[in-house]
C-alpha atoms as a PDB file:
ATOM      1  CA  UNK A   1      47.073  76.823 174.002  1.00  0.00           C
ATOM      2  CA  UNK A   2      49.364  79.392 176.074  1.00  0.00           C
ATOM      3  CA  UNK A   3      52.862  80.466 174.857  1.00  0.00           C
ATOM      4  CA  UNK A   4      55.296  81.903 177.133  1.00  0.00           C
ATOM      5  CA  UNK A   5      58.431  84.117 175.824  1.00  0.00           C
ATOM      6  CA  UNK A   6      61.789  84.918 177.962  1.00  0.00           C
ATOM      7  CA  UNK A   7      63.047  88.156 176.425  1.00  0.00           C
ATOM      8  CA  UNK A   8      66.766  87.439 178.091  1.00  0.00           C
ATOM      9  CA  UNK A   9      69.765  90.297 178.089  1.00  0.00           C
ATOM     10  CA  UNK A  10      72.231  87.422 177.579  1.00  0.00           C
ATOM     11  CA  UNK A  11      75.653  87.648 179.285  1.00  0.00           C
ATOM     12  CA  UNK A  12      78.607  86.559 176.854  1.00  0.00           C
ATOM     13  CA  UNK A  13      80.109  83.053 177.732  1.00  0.00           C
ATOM     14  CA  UNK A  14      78.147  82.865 181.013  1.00  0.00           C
ATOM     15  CA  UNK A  15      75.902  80.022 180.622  1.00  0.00           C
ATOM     16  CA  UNK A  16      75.371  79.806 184.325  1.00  0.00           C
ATOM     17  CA  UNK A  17      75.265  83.750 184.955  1.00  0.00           C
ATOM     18  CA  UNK A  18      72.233  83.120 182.733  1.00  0.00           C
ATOM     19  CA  UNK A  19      70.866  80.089 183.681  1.00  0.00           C
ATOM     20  CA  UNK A  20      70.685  82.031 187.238  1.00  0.00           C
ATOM     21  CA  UNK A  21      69.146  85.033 185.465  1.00  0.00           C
ATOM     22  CA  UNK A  22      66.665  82.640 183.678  1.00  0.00           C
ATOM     23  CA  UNK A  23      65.364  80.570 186.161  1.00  0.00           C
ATOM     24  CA  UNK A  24      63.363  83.302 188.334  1.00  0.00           C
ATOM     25  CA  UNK A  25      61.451  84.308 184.764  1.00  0.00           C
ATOM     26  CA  UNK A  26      60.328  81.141 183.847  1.00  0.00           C
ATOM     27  CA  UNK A  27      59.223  80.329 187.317  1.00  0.00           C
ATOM     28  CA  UNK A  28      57.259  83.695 187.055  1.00  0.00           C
ATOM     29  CA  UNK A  29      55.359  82.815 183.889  1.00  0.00           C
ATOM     30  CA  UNK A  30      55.476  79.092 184.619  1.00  0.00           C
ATOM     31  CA  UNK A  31      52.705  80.438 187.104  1.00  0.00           C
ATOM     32  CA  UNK A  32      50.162  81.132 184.253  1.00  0.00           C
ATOM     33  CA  UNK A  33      50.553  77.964 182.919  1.00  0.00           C
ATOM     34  CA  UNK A  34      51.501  77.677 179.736  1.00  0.00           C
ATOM     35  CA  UNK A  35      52.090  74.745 177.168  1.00  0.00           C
ATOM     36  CA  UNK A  36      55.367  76.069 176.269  1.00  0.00           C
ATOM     37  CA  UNK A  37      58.265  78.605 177.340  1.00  0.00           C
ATOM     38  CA  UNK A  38      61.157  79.989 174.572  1.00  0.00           C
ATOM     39  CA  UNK A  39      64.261  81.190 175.373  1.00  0.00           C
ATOM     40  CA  UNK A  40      66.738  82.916 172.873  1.00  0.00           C
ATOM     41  CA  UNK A  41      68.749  81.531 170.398  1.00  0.00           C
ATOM     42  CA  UNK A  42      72.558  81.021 172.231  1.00  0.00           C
ATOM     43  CA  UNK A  43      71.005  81.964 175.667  1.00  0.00           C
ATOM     44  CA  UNK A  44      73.681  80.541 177.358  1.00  0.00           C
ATOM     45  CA  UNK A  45      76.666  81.579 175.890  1.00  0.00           C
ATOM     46  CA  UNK A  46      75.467  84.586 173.285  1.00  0.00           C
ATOM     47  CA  UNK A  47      78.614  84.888 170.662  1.00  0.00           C
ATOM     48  CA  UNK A  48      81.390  84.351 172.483  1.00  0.00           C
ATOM     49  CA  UNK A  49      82.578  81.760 169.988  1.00  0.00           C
ATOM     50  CA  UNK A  50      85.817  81.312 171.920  1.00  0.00           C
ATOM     51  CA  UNK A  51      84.112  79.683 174.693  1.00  0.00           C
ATOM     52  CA  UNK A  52      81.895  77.126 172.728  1.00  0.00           C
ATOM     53  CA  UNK A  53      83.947  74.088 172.569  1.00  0.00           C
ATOM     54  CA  UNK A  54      84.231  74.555 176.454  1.00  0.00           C
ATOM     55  CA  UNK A  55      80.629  75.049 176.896  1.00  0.00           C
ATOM     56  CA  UNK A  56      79.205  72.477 174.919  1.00  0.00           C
ATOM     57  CA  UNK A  57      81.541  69.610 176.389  1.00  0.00           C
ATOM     58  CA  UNK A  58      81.329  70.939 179.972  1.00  0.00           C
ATOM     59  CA  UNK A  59      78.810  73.342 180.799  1.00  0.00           C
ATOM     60  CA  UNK A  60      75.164  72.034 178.282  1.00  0.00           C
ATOM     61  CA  UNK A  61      74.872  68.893 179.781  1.00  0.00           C
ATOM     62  CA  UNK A  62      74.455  70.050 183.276  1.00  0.00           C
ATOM     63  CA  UNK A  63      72.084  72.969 181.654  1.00  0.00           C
ATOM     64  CA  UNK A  64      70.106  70.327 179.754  1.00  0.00           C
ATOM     65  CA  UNK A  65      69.815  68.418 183.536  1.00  0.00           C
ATOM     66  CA  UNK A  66      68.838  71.834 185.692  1.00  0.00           C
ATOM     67  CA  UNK A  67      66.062  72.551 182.462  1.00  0.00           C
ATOM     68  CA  UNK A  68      64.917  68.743 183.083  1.00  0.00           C
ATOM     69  CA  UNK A  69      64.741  69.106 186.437  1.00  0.00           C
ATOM     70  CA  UNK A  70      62.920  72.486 185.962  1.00  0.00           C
ATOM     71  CA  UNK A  71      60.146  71.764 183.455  1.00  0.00           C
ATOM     72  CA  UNK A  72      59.440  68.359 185.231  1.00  0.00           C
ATOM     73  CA  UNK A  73      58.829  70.628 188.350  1.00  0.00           C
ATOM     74  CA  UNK A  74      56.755  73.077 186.820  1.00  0.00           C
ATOM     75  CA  UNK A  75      55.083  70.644 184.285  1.00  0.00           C
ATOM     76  CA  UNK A  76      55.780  73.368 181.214  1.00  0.00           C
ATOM     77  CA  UNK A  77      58.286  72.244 177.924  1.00  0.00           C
ATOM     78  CA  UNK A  78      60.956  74.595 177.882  1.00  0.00           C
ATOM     79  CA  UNK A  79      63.037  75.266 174.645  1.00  0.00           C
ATOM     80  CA  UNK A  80      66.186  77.533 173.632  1.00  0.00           C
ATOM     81  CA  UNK A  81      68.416  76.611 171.535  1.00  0.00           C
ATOM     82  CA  UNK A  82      72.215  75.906 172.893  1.00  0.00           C
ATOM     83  CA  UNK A  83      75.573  75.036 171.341  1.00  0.00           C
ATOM     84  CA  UNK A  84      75.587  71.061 171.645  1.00  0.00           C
ATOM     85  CA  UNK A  85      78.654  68.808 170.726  1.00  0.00           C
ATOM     86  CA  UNK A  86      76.873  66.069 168.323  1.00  0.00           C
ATOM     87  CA  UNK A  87      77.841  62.221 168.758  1.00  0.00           C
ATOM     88  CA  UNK A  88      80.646  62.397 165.863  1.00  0.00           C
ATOM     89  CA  UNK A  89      82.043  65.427 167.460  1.00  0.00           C
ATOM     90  CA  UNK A  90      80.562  68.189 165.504  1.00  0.00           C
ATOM     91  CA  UNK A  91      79.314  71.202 167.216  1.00  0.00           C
ATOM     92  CA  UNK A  92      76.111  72.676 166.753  1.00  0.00           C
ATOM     93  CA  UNK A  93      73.333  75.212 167.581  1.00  0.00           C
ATOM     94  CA  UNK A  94      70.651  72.864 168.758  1.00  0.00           C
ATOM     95  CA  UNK A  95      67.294  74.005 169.953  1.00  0.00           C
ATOM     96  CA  UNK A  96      65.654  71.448 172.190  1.00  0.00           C
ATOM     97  CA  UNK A  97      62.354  70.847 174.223  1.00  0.00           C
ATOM     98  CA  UNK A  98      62.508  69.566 176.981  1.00  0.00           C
ATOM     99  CA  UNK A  99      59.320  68.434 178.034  1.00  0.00           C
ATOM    100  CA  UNK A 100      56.893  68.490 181.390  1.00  0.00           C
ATOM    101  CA  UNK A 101      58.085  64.823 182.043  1.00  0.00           C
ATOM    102  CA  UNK A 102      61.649  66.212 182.159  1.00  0.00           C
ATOM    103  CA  UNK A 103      62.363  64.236 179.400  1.00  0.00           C
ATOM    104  CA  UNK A 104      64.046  66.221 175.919  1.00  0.00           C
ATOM    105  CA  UNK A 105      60.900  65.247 173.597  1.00  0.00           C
ATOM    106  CA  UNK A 106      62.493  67.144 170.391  1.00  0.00           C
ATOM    107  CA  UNK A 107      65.459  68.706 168.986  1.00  0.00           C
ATOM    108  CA  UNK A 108      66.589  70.755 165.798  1.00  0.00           C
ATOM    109  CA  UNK A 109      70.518  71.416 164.994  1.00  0.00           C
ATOM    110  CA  UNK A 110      70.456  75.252 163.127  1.00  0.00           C
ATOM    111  CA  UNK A 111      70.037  74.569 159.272  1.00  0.00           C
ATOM    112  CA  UNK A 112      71.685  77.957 157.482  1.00  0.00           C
ATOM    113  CA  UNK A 113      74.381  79.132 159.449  1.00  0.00           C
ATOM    114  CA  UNK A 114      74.394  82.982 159.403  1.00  0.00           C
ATOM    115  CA  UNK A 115      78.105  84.114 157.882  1.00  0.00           C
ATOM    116  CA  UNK A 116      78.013  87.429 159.313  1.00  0.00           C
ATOM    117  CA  UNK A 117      77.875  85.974 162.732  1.00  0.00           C
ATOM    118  CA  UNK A 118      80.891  83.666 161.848  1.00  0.00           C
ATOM    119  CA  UNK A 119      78.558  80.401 162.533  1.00  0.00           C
ATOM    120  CA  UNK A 120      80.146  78.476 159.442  1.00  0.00           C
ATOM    121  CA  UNK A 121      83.567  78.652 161.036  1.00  0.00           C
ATOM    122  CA  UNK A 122      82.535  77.052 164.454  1.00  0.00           C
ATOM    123  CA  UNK A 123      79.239  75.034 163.520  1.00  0.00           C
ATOM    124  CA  UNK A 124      78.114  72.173 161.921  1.00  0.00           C
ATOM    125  CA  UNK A 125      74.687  72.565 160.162  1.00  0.00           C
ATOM    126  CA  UNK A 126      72.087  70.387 160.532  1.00  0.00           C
ATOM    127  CA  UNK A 127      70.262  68.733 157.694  1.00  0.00           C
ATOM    128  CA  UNK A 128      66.662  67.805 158.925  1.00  0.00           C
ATOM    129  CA  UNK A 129      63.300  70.069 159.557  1.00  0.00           C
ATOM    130  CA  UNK A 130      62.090  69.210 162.855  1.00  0.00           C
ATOM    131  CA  UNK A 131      57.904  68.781 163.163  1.00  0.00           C
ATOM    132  CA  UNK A 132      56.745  67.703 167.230  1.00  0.00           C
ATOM    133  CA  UNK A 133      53.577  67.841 168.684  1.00  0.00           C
ATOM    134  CA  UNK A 134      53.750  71.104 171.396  1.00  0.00           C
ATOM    135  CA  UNK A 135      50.694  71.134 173.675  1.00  0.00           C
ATOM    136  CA  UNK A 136      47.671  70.859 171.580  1.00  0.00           C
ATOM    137  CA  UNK A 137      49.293  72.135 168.445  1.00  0.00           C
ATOM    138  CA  UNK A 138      51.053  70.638 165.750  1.00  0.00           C
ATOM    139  CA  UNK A 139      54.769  72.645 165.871  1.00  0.00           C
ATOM    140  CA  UNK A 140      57.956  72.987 164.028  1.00  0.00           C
ATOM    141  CA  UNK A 141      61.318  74.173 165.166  1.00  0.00           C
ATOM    142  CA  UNK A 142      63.449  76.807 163.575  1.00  0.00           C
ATOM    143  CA  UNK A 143      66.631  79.247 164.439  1.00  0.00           C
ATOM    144  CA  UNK A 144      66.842  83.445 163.479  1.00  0.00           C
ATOM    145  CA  UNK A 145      68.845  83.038 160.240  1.00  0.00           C
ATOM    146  CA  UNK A 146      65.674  80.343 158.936  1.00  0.00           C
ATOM    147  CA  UNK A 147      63.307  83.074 158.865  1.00  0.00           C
ATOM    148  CA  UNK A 148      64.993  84.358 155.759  1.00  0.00           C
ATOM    149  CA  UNK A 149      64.105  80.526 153.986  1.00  0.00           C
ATOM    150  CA  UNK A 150      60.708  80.250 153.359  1.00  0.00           C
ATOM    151  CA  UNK A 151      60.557  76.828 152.039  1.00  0.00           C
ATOM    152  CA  UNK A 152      61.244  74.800 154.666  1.00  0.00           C
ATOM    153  CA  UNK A 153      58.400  76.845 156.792  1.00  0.00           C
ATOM    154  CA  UNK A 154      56.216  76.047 153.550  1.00  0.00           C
ATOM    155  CA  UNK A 155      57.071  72.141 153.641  1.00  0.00           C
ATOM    156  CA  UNK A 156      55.991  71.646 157.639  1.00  0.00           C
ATOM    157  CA  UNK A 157      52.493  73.611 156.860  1.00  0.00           C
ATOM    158  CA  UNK A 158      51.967  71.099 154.100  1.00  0.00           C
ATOM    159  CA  UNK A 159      52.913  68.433 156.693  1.00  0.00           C
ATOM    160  CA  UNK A 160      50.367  70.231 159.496  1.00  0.00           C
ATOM    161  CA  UNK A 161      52.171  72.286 161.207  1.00  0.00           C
ATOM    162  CA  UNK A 162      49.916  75.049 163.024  1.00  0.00           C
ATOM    163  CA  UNK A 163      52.399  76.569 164.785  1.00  0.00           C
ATOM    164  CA  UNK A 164      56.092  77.734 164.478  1.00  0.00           C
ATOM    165  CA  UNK A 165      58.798  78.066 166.957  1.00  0.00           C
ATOM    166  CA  UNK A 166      61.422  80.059 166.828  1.00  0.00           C
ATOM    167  CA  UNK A 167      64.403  80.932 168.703  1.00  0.00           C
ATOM    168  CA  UNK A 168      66.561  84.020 167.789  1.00  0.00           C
ATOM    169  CA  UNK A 169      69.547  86.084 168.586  1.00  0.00           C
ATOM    170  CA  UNK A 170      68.515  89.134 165.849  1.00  0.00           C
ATOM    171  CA  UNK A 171      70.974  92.091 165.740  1.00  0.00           C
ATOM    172  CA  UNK A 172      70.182  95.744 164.845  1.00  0.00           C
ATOM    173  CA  UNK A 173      69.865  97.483 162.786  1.00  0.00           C
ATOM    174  CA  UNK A 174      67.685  94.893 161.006  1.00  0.00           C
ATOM    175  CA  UNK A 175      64.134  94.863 163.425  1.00  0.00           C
ATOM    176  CA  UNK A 176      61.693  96.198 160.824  1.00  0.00           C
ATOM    177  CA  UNK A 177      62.860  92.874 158.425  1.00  0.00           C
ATOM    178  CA  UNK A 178      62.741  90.668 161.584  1.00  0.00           C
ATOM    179  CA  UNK A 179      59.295  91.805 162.284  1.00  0.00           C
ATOM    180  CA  UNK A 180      58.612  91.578 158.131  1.00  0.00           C
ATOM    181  CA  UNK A 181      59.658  87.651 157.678  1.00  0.00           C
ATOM    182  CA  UNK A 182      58.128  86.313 161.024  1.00  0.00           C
ATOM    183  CA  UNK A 183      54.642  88.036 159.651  1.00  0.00           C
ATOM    184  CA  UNK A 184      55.311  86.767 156.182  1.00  0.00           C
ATOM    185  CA  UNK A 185      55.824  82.887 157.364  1.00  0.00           C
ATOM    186  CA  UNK A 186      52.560  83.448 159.578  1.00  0.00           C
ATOM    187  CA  UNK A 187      50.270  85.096 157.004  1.00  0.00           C
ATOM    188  CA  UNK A 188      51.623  83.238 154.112  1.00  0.00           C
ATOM    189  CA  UNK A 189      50.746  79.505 155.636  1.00  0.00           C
ATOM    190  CA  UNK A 190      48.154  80.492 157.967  1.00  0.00           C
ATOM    191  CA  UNK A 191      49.851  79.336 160.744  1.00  0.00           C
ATOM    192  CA  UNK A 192      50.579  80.759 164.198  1.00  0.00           C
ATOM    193  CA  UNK A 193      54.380  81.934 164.400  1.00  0.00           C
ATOM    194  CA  UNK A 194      56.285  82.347 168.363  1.00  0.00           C
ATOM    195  CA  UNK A 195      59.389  83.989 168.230  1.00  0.00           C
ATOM    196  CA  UNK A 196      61.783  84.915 171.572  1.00  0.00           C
ATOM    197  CA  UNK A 197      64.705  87.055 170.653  1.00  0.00           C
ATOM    198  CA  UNK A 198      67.802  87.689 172.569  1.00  0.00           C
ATOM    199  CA  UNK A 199      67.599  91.792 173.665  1.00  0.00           C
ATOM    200  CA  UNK A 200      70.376  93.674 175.044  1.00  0.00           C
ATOM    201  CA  UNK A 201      74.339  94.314 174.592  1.00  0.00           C
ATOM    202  CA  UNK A 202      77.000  91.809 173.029  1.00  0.00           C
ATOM    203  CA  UNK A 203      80.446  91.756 174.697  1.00  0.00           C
ATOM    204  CA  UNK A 204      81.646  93.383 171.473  1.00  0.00           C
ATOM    205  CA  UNK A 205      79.236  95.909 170.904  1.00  0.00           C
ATOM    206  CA  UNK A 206      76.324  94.007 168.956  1.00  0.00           C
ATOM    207  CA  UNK A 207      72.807  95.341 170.236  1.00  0.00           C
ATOM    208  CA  UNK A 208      70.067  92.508 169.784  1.00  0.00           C
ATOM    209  CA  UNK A 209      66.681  94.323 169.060  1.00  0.00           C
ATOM    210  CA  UNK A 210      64.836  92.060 171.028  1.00  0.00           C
ATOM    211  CA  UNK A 211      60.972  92.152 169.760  1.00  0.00           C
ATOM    212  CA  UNK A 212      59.987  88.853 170.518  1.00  0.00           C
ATOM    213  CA  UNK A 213      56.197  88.485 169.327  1.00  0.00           C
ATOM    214  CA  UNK A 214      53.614  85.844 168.587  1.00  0.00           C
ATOM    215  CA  UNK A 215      51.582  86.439 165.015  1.00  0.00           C
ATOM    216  CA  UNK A 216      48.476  85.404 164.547  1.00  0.00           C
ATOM    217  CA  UNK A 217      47.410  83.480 160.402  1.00  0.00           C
ATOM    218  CA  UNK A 218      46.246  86.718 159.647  1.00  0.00           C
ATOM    219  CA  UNK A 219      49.248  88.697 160.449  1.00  0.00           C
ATOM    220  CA  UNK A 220      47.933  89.936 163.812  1.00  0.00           C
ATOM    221  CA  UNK A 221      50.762  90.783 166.249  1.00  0.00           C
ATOM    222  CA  UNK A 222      49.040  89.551 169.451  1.00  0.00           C
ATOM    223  CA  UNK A 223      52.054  89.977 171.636  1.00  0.00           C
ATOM    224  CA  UNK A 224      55.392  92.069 171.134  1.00  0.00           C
ATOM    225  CA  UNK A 225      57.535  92.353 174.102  1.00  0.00           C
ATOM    226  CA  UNK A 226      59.390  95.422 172.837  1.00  0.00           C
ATOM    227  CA  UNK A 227      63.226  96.163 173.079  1.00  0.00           C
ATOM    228  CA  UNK A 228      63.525  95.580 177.256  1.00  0.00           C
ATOM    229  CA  UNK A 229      64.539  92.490 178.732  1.00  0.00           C
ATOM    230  CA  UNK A 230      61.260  91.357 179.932  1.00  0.00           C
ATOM    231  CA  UNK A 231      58.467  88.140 179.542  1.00  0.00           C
ATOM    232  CA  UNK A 232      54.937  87.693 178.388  1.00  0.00           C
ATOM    233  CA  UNK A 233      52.092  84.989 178.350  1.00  0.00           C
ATOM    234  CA  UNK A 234      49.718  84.895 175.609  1.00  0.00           C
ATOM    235  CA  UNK A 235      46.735  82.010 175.125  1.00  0.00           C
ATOM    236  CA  UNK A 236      46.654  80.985 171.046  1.00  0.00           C
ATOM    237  CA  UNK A 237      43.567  79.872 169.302  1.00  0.00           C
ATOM    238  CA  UNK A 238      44.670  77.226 167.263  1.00  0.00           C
ATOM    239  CA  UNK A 239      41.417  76.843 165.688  1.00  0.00           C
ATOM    240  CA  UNK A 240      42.137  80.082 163.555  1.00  0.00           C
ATOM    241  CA  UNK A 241      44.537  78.490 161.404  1.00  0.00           C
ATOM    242  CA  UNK A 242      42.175  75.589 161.028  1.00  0.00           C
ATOM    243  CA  UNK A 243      39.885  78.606 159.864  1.00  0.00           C
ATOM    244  CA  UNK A 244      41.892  80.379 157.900  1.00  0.00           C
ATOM    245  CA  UNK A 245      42.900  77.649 155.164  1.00  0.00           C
ATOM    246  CA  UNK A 246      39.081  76.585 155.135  1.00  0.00           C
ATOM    247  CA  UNK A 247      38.144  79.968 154.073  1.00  0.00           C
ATOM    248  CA  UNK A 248      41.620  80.249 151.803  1.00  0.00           C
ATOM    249  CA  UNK A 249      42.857  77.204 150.532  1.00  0.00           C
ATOM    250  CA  UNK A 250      46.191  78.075 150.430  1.00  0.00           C
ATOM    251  CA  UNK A 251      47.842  74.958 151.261  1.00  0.00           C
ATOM    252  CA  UNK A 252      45.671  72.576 148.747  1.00  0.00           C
ATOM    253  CA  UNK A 253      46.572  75.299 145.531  1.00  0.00           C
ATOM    254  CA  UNK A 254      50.304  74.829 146.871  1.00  0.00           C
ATOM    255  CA  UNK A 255      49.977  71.226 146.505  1.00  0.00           C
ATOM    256  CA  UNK A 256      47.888  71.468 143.228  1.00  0.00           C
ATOM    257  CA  UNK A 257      50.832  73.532 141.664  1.00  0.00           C
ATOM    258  CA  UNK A 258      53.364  70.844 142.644  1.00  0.00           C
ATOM    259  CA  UNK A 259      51.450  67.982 140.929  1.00  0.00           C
ATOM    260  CA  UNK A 260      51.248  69.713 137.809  1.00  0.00           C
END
């Protein structure tokens, strides 16, 4: 299976500034084929909260149509998370896929709203994990601020999930415990983990530390895309998680624990 990550320099409440910005990149590693391209966390708007009711009522929809549009052209799913207005009115940070039928086969509204950020004030948070079937590999969604809750990484391994997704806009100075969770929730259910992180310079001052990276069961880093705004391809083995609970039952003691 190949994963493809979009290390965007988002511009604050621009969603089409960056949808312009975004397009060319994923065309670019659309050409190397891969199952599935990530985008940022916000990677329309970044945290320009005053512009998200605007955004989500005016400006996503017609996003959500150009990505259809896209992905059925290319024949790659495409996911980045977005704020959405839900059916009772709520808003929310919503990653979706939308598939290489240009349909949206999966979406997952942000779970633990990150204070610092101010999320709680503007979003609604969702209540649901969200497990899909990406390419070959069993997959489950997530959002930055997730990382930090291991149990809900722990429950979609025990369901099968091989590989996590995750979408992030990850501020310094905290890159050396970004890098330390998105190892941990690889190595500690033998799973693959892809992350794509925003990089770059908020409108008021917040630098993102990009270091969007794909870790291998074991812990492996097998692709880090640094601090520059930039993209990279990488072709998984799923069979290594497979692999690594054979040789270290993890999972099965987990479940052994909970029956007690």
């Amino acid at each position: 299976m190949r994963v493809a990550l979009i290390q965007l320099a988002v511009v604050d409440g621009e969603p089409w500034a960056n949808v312009e910005r975004a397009t060319p990149m994923i065309r670019d590693v659309a050409r190397e084929r891969p199952d599935i391209v990530l985008l940022p966390e916000l990677w329309t708007t970044g945290y320009a909260h005053d512009t998200w009711n605007t955004v989500a009522d005016r400006d996503t929809p017609a996003v959500m149509e150009r990505l259809s549009a896209l992905s059925a052209e290319l024949g790659v799913t495409i996911g980045g998370s977005m704020v959405h207005r839900r059916t009772d009115g709520a808003l929310v940070n919503r990653l979706t896929l939308s598939g290489a039928n240009g349909e949206t086969i999966a979406s997952y509204d942000k779970s633990h709203l990150f204070v610092p950020m101010r999320e709680d004030e503007f979003f609604t948070a969702g209540t649901s994990r969200v497990d899909v079937p990406v390419g070959t590999a069993a997959a489950s969604l997530s959002i930055c601020y997730d990382l930090r809750f291991p149990g809900m990484y722990r429950a979609s391994a025990l369901g099968g999930a091989e590989l996590f997704l995750v979408v992030s806009e990850w501020p310094d100075p905290r890159s050396v415990i970004l890098r330390t969770l998105a190892t941990a929730r690889a190595v500690e259910n033998q799973a693959f983990l892809a992350l794509c992180n925003r990089t770059g310079t908020g409108a008021d001052g917040t630098t993102f530390c990009g270091g969007s990276m794909v870790v291998a069961p074991g812990g492996d880093i097998l692709l880090d895309l640094g601090r520059e705004e930039g993209t990279g391809v990488i072709e998984i083995k799923l069979r290594e998680s497979a692999v690594a609970r054979g040789m270290l039952p993890v999972l099965t003691h987990e479940l052994a624990t909970v029956d007690r």
